[in-house]
Protein backbone atom coordinates (compact mmCIF):
# COMPACT_ATOMS: atom_id res chain seq x y z
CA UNK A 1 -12.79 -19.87 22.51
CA UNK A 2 -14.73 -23.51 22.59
CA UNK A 3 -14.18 -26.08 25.00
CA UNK A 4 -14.70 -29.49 24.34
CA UNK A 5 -15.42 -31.85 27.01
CA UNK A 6 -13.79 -35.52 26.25
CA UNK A 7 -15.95 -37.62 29.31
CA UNK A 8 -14.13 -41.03 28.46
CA UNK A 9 -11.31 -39.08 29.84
CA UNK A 10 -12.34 -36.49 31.66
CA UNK A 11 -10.55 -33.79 30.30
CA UNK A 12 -11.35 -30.30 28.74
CA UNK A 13 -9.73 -29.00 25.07
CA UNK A 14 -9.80 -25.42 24.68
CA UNK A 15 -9.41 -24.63 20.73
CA UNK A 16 -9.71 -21.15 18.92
CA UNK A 17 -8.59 -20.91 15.20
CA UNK A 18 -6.91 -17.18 14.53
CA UNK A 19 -8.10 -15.01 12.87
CA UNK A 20 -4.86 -15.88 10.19
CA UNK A 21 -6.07 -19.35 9.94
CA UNK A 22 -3.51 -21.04 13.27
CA UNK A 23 -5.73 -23.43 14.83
CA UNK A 24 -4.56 -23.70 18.67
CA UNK A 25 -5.05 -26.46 21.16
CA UNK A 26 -4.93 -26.01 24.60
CA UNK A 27 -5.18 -28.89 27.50
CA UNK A 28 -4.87 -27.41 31.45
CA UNK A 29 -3.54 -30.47 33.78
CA UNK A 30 -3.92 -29.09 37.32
CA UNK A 31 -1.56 -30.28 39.81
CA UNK A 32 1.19 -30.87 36.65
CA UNK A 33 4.42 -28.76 37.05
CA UNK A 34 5.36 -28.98 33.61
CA UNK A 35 4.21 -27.18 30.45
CA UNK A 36 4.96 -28.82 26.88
CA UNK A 37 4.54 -26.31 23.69
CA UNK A 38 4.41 -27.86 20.27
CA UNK A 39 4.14 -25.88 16.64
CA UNK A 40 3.81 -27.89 13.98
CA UNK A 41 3.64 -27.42 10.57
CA UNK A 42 1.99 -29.71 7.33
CA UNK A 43 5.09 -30.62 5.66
CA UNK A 44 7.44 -33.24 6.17
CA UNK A 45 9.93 -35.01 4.09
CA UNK A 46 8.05 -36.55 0.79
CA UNK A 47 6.53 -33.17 0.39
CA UNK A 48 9.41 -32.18 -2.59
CA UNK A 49 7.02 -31.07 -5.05
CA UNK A 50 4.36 -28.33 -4.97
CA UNK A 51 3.41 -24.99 -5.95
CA UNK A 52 5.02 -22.42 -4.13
CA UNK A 53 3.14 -19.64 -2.41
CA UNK A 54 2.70 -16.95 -5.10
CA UNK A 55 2.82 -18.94 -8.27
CA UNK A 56 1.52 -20.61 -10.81
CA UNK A 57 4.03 -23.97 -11.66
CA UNK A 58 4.91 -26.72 -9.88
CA UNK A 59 8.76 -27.34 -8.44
CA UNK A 60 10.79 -29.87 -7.35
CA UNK A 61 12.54 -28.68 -4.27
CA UNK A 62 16.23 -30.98 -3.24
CA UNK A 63 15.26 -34.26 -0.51
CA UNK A 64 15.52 -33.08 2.94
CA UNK A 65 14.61 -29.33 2.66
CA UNK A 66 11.95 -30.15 5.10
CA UNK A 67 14.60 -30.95 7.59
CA UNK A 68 17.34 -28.56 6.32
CA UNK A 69 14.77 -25.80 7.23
CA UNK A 70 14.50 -27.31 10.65
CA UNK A 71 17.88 -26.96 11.74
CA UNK A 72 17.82 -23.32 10.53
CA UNK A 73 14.60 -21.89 12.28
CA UNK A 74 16.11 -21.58 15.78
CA UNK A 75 18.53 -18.92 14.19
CA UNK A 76 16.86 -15.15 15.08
CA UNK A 77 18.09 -11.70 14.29
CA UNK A 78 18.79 -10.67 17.62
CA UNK A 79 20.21 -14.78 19.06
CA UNK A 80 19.66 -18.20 18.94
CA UNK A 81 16.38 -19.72 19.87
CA UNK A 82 17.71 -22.36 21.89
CA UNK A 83 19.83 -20.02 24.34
CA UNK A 84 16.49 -17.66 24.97
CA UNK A 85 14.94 -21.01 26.23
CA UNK A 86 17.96 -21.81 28.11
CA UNK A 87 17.41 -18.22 29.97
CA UNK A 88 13.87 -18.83 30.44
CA UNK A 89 14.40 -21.93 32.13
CA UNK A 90 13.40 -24.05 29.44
CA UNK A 91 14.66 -26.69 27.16
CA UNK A 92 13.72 -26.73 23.40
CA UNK A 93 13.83 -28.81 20.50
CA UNK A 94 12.36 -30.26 17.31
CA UNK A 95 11.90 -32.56 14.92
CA UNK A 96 10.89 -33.68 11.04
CA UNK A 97 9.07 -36.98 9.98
CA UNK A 98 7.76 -38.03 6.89
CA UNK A 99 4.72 -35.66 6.68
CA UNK A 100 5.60 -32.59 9.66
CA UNK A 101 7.79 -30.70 11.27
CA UNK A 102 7.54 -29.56 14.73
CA UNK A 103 9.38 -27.18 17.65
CA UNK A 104 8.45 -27.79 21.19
CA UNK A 105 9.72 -26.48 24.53
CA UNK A 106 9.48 -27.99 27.72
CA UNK A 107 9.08 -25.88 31.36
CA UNK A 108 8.53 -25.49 34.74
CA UNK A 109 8.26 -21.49 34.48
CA UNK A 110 8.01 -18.69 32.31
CA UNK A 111 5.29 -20.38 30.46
CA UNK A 112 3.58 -17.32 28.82
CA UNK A 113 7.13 -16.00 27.58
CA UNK A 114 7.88 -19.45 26.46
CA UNK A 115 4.89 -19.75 23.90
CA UNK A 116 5.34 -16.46 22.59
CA UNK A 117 9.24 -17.34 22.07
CA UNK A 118 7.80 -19.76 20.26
CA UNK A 119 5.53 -18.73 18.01
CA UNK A 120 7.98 -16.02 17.43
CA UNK A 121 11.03 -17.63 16.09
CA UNK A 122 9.09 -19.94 14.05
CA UNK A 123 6.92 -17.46 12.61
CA UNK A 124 9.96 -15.45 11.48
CA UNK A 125 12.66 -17.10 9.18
CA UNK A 126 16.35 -15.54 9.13
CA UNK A 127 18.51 -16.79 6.98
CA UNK A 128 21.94 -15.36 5.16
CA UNK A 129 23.70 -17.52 2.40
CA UNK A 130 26.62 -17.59 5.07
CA UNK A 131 24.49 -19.64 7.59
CA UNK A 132 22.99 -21.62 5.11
CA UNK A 133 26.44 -22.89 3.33
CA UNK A 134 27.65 -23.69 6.84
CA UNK A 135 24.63 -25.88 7.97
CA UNK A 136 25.57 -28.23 4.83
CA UNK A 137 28.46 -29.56 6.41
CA UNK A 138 26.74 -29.84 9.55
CA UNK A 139 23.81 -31.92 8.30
CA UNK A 140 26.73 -33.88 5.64
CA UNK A 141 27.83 -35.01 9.02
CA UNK A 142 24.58 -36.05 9.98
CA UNK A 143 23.72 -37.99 7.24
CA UNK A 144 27.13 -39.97 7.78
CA UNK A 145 26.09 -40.79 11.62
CA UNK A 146 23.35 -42.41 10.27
CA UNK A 147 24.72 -44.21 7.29
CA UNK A 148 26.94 -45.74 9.81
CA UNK A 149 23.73 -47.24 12.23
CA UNK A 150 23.13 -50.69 11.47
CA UNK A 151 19.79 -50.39 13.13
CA UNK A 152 18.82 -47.47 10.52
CA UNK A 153 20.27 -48.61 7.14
CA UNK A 154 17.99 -52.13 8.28
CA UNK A 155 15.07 -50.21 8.57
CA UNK A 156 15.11 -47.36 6.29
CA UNK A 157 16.29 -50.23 3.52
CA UNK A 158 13.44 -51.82 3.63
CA UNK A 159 11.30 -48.96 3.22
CA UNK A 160 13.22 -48.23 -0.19
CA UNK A 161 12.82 -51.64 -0.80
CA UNK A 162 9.00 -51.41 -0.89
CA UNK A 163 8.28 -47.76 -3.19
CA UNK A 164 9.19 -47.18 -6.84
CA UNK A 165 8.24 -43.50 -6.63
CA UNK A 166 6.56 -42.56 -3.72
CA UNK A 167 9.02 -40.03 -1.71
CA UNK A 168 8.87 -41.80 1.85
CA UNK A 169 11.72 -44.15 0.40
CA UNK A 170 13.72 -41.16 0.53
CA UNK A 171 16.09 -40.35 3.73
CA UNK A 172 14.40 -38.04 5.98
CA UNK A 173 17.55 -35.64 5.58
CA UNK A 174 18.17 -36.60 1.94
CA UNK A 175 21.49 -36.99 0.89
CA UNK A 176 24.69 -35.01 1.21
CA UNK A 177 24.03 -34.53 -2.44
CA UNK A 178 20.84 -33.03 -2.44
CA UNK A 179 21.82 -31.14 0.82
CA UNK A 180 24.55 -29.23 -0.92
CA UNK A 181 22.43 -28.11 -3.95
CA UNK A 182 19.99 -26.25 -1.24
CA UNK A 183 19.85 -22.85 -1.04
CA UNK A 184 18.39 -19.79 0.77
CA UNK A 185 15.94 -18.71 -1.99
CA UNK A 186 14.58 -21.93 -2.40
CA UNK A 187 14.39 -22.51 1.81
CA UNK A 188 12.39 -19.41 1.86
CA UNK A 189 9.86 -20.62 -0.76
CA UNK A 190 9.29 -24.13 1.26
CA UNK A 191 9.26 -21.61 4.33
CA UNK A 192 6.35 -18.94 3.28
CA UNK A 193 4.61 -21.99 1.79
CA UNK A 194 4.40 -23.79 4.20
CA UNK A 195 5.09 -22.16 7.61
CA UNK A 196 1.83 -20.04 6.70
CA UNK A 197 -0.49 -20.23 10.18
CA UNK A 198 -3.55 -21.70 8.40
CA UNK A 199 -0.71 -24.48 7.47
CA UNK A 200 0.11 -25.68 10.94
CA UNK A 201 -1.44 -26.07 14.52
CA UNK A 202 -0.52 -25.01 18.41
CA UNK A 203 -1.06 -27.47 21.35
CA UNK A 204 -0.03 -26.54 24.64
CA UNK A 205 -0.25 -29.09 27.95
CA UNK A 206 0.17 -28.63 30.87
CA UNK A 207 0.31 -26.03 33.79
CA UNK A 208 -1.62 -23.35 32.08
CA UNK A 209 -5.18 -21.03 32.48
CA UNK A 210 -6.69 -21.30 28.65
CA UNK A 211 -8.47 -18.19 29.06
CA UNK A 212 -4.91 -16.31 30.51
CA UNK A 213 -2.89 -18.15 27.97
CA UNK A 214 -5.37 -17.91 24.84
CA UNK A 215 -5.16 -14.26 24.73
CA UNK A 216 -1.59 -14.05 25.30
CA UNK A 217 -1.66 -15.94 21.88
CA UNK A 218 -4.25 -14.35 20.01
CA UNK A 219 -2.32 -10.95 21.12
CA UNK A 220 0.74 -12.48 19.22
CA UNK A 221 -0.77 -13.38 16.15
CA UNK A 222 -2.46 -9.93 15.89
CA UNK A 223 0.79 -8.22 16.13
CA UNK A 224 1.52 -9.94 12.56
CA UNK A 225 0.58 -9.80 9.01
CA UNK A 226 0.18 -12.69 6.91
CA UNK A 227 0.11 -13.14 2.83
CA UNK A 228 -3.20 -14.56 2.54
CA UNK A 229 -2.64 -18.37 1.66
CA UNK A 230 -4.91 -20.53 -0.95
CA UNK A 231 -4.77 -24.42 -0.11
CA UNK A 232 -1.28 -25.72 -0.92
CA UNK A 233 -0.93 -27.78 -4.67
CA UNK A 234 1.05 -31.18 -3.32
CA UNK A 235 1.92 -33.66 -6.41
CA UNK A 236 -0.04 -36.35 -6.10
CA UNK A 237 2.29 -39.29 -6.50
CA UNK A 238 0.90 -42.71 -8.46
CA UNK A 239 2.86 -45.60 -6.64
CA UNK A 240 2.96 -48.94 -8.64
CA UNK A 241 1.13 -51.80 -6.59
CA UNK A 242 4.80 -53.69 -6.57
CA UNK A 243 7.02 -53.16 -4.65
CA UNK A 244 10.82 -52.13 -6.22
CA UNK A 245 13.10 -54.87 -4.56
CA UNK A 246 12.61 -58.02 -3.01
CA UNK A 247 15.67 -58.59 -1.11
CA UNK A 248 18.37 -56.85 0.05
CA UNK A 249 21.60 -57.39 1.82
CA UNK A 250 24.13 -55.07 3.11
CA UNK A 251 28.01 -56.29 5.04
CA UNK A 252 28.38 -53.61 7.89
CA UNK A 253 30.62 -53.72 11.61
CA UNK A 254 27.80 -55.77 13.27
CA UNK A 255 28.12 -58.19 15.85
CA UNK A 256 24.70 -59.93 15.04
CA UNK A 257 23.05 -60.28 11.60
CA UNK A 258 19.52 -57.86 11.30
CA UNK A 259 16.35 -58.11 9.39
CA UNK A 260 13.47 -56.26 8.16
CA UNK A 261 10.70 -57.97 6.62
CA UNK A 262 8.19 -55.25 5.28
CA UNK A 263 4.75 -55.44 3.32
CA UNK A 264 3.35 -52.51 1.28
CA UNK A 265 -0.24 -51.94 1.73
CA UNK A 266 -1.98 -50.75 -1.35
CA UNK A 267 -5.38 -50.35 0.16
CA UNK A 268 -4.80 -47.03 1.33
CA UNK A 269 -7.71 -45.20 3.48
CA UNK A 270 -8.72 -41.51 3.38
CA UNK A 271 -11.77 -41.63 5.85
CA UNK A 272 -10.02 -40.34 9.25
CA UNK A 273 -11.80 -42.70 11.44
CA UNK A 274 -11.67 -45.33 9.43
CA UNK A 275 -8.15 -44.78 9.39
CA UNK A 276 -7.60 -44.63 12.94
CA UNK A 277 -10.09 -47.80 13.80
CA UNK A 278 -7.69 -49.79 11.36
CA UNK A 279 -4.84 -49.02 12.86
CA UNK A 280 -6.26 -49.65 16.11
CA UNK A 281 -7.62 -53.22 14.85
CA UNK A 282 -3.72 -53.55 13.64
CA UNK A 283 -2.25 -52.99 17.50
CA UNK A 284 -4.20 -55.58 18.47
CA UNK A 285 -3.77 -58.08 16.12
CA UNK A 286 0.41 -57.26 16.48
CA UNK A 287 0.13 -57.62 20.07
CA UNK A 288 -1.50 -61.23 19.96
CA UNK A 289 1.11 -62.20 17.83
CA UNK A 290 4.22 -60.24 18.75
CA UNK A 291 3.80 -59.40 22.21
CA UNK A 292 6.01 -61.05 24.99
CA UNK A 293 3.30 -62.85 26.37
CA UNK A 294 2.25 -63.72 22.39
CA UNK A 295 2.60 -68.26 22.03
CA UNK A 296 4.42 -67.34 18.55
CA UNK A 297 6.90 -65.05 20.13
CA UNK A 298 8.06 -67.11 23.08
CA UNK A 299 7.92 -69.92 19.97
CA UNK A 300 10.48 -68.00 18.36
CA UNK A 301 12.75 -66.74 21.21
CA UNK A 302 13.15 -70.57 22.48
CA UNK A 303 14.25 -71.70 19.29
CA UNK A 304 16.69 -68.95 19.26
CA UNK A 305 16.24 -66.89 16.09
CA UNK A 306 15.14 -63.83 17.88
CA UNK A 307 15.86 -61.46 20.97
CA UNK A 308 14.10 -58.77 23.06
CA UNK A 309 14.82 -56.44 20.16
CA UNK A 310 12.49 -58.42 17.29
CA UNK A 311 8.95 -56.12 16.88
CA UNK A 312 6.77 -54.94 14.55
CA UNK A 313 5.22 -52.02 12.74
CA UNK A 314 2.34 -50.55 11.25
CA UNK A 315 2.68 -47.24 9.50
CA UNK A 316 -0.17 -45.36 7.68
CA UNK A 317 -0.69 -42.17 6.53
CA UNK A 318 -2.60 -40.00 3.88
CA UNK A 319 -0.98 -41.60 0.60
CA UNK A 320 1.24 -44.87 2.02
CA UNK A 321 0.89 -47.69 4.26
CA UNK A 322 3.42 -50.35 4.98
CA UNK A 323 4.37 -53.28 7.76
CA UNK A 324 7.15 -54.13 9.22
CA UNK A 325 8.88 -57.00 11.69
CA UNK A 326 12.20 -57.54 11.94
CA UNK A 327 15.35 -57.34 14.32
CA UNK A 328 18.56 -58.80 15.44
CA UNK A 329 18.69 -62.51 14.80
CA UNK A 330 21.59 -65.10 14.95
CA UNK A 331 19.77 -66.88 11.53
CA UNK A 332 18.54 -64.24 9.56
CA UNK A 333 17.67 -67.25 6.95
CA UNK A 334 15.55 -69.07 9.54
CA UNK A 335 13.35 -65.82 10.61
CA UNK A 336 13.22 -64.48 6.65
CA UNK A 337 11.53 -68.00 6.33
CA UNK A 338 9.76 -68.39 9.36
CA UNK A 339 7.89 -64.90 8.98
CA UNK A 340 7.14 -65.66 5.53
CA UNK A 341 5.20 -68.97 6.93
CA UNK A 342 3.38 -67.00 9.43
CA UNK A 343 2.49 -64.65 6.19
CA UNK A 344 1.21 -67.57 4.40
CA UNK A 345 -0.31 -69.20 7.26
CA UNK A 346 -2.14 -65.75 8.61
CA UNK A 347 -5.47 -65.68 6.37
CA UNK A 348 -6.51 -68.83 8.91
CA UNK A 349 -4.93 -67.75 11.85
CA UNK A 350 -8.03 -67.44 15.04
CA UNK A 351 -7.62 -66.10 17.84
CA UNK A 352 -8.37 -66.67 21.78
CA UNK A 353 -10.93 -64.19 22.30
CA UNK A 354 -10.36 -63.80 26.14
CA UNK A 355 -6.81 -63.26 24.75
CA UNK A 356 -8.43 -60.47 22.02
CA UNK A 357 -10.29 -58.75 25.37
CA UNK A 358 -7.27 -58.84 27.29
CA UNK A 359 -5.04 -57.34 24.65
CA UNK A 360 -7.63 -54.90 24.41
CA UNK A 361 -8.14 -53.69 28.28
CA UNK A 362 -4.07 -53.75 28.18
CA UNK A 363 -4.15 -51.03 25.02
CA UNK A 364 -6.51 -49.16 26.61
CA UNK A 365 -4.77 -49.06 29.91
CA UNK A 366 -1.42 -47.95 28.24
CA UNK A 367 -3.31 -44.59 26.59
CA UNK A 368 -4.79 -43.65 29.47
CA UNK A 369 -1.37 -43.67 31.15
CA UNK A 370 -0.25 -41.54 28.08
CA UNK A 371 -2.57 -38.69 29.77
CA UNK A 372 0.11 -38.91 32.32
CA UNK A 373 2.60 -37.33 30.50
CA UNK A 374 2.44 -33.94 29.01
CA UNK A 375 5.37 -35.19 25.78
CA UNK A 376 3.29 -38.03 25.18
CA UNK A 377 -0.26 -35.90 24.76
CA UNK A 378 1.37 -33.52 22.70
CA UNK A 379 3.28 -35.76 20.54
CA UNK A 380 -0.07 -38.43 19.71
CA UNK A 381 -1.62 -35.59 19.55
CA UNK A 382 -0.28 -34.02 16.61
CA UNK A 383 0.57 -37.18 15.21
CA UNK A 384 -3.06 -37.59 15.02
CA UNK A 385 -4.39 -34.55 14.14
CA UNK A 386 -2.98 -34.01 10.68
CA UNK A 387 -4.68 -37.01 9.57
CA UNK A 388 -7.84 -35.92 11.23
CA UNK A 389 -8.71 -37.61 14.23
CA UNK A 390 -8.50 -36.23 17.41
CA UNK A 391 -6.30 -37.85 19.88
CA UNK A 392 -9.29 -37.39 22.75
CA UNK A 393 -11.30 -39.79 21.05
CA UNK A 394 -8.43 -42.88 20.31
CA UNK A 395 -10.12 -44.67 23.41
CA UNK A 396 -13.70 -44.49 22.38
CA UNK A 397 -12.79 -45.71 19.07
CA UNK A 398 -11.06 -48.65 20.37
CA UNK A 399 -13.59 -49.91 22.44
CA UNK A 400 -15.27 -49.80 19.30
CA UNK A 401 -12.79 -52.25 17.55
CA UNK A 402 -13.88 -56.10 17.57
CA UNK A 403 -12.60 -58.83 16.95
CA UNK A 404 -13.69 -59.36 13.25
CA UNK A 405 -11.77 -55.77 12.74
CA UNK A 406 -8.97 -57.76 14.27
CA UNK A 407 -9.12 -60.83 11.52
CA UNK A 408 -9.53 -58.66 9.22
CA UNK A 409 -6.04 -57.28 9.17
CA UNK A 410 -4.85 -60.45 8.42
CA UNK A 411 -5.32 -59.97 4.79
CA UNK A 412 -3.27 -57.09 4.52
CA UNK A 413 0.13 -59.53 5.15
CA UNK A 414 0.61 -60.29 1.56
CA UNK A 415 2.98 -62.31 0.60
CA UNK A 416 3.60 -60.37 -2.86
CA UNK A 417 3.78 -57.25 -1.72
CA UNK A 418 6.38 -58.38 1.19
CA UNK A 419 10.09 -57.81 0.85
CA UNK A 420 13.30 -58.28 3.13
CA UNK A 421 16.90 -56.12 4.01
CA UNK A 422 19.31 -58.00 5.74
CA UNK A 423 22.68 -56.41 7.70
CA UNK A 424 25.05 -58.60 7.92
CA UNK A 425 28.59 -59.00 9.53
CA UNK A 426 31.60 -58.20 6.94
């Protein structure tokens, strides 16, 4: 077992990789009462075509398997995941984004029995063709709930407004369409693909000994037998530079109109730091602009074409990057036409640089605060690590960030590659 010291924050990361390939993560807060579990796995939503585990051709598996298998892992031969938690004292949960899927619990006791429940029930998959033809209509009604929130049709419209091919413009839990044409074989092959340990990583926060709590894991992963796994064959999408729709309007049961303005960025970045000090540079430059305190933002809210719910967005990962800004507005006209000034106007926007240190200390202040909370660790840092940085290191690597980093974001708000989706009030 290593530890690695982090001094900026004074904390100590236990890691071990298994001898199956799991890498685990493990971060002892003395004097915390609560212990957070996360499991993640390397596959997410746009990842609908690969080579499965054991073969030769590449397959095109329905949108939203990633998610579909979600909802099935907490069933076990011998129960239900979630009501073994409930026993244990814990609650339990998960999730699926773009690029992973992760299972958590959260506890005051029974930690040890905890992260062996859950390594266990995600580490085995039971399905029957029963199960799986009843979670259709479960996830159908899913799908509906969220075809029916203004808030999401606003923002996941713009997204499909910006890619031509690229699989993030796809709903997270597809469509009831490609929901009912899953089944259990093909499940299975997304599962031993990629739910194979040398495919996903352990982090566990929170009231724990590493040494006591390592073993108990590496004990676990002894007891079972893995296929050896090669490196997983992704297709490697080519997205057009242009985006697919300009403008987009949709009539829904809304009180107040909404608006998304959102810019593809086609320089995409594969160096992890460089990566992370971008999006860093990006916070920054969003809060001087978009924060509360921000001259253009109080601008805006006096003259009454945004609220408290207008904000902003900047989303990159291994093979997309887009912006957004957007929310409920009285003149979605006015604020698709005052944003697109401030796009224009950008490439000569300066900025106070006592207001550029300031934003900075602020930034820095709120992730240290994040070490407060065992959720928040565990959640940046797995959000983190698959692209990988280390979450230890996010403060560092903003003091790092000046203010030329800062400028030069500007240039990725391009006016070309920008386009809006409006809700509107039948």
């Amino acid at each position: 077992m290593e530890t690695i010291h982090y001094k900026t924050i004074s904390e100590d990361l236990y890691y071990e990789e298994m001898a199956n390939g799991l890498k685990v993560y493990l971060l002892p807060k003395e004097g915390f009462s609560k212990t957070y579990g996360l499991f993640t796995t390397d596959f997410g939503s746009i990842d609908t075509t690969f080579v499965p585990l054991g073969e030769s051709e590449m397959i095109k598996v329905p949108d939203g398997i990633a998610h579909f298998l979600e909802h099935k892992m907490f069933d076990m031969a011998d129960g239900d995941a979630t009501e073994k938690f409930a026993r244990l004292g814990a609650s339990t949960n998960a999730f699926t984004s773009s690029t992973r899927t992760a299972y958590l619990f959260n506890t005051t006791s029974n930690e040890k029995e905890c992260v062996e429940l859950l390594l266990d029930f995600v580490q085995e998959l039971y399905l029957t063709p029963e199960s799986v033809e009843k979670e259709k209509g479960i996830i159908g009604q899913e799908i509906k709930m969220y075809d029916d929130d203004p808030d999401w049709r606003c923002y996941f419209g713009s997204i499909q407004n910006l890619y031509q091919k690229h699989t993030v413009s796809v709903d997270i839990a597809g469509t009831v369409e490609t929901v009912n044409s899953t089944d259990k074989e093909t499940l299975e092959k997304c599962y031993n693909t990629f739910y194979h340990p040398s495919n996903m990583m352990l982090f566990v926060v929170g009231n724990i000994v590493p040494e006591n709590m390592m073993s108990i894991i590496r004990n676990n992963q002894e007891k079972k037998s893995f296929t050896k796994q090669p490196e997983i064959v992704k297709e490697k999408i080519i997205e057009p530079k242009e985006t697919k729709t300009k403008e987009d309007v949709l009539k829904m049961d809304v009180v107040m109109s909404k608006i998304y303005l959102s810019i593809k960025v086609n320089d995409i970045l594969t160096e992890p730091k460089a990566l992370l000090k971008r999006e860093l540079a990006m916070t920054l430059l969003q809060d001087l602009l978009f924060s509360r305190s921000a001259s253009l933002y109080e601008k805006w809210t006096k003259e009454g074409i945004i609220n408290s719910s207008f904000g902003s967005n900047f989303i990159q990962e291994k093979d997309y990057c887009f912006i957004q800004l957007g929310g409920d507005t009285p003149n979605p006209d006015v604020l698709k036409e005052k944003m697109y000034e401030l796009i224009e106007a950008l490439p000569q926007y300066e900025f106070d640089i006592e207001e550029f240190e300031r934003s900075k200390k602020k930034n820095v202040g709120s992730l240290i605060s994040v070490f407060n909370s065992p959720e928040n660790i565990a959640s940046m840092f797995s959000r983190y690590y698959f692209s990988g940085n280390m979450f230890f290191d996010i403060i560092d690597v903003l003091e790092e960030v000046q203010y030329e980093d800062v400028l030069a974001c500007r240039d990725l708000f391009n006016k070309e590659n920008a386009t809006t989706f409006i809700v509107l009030p039948k």
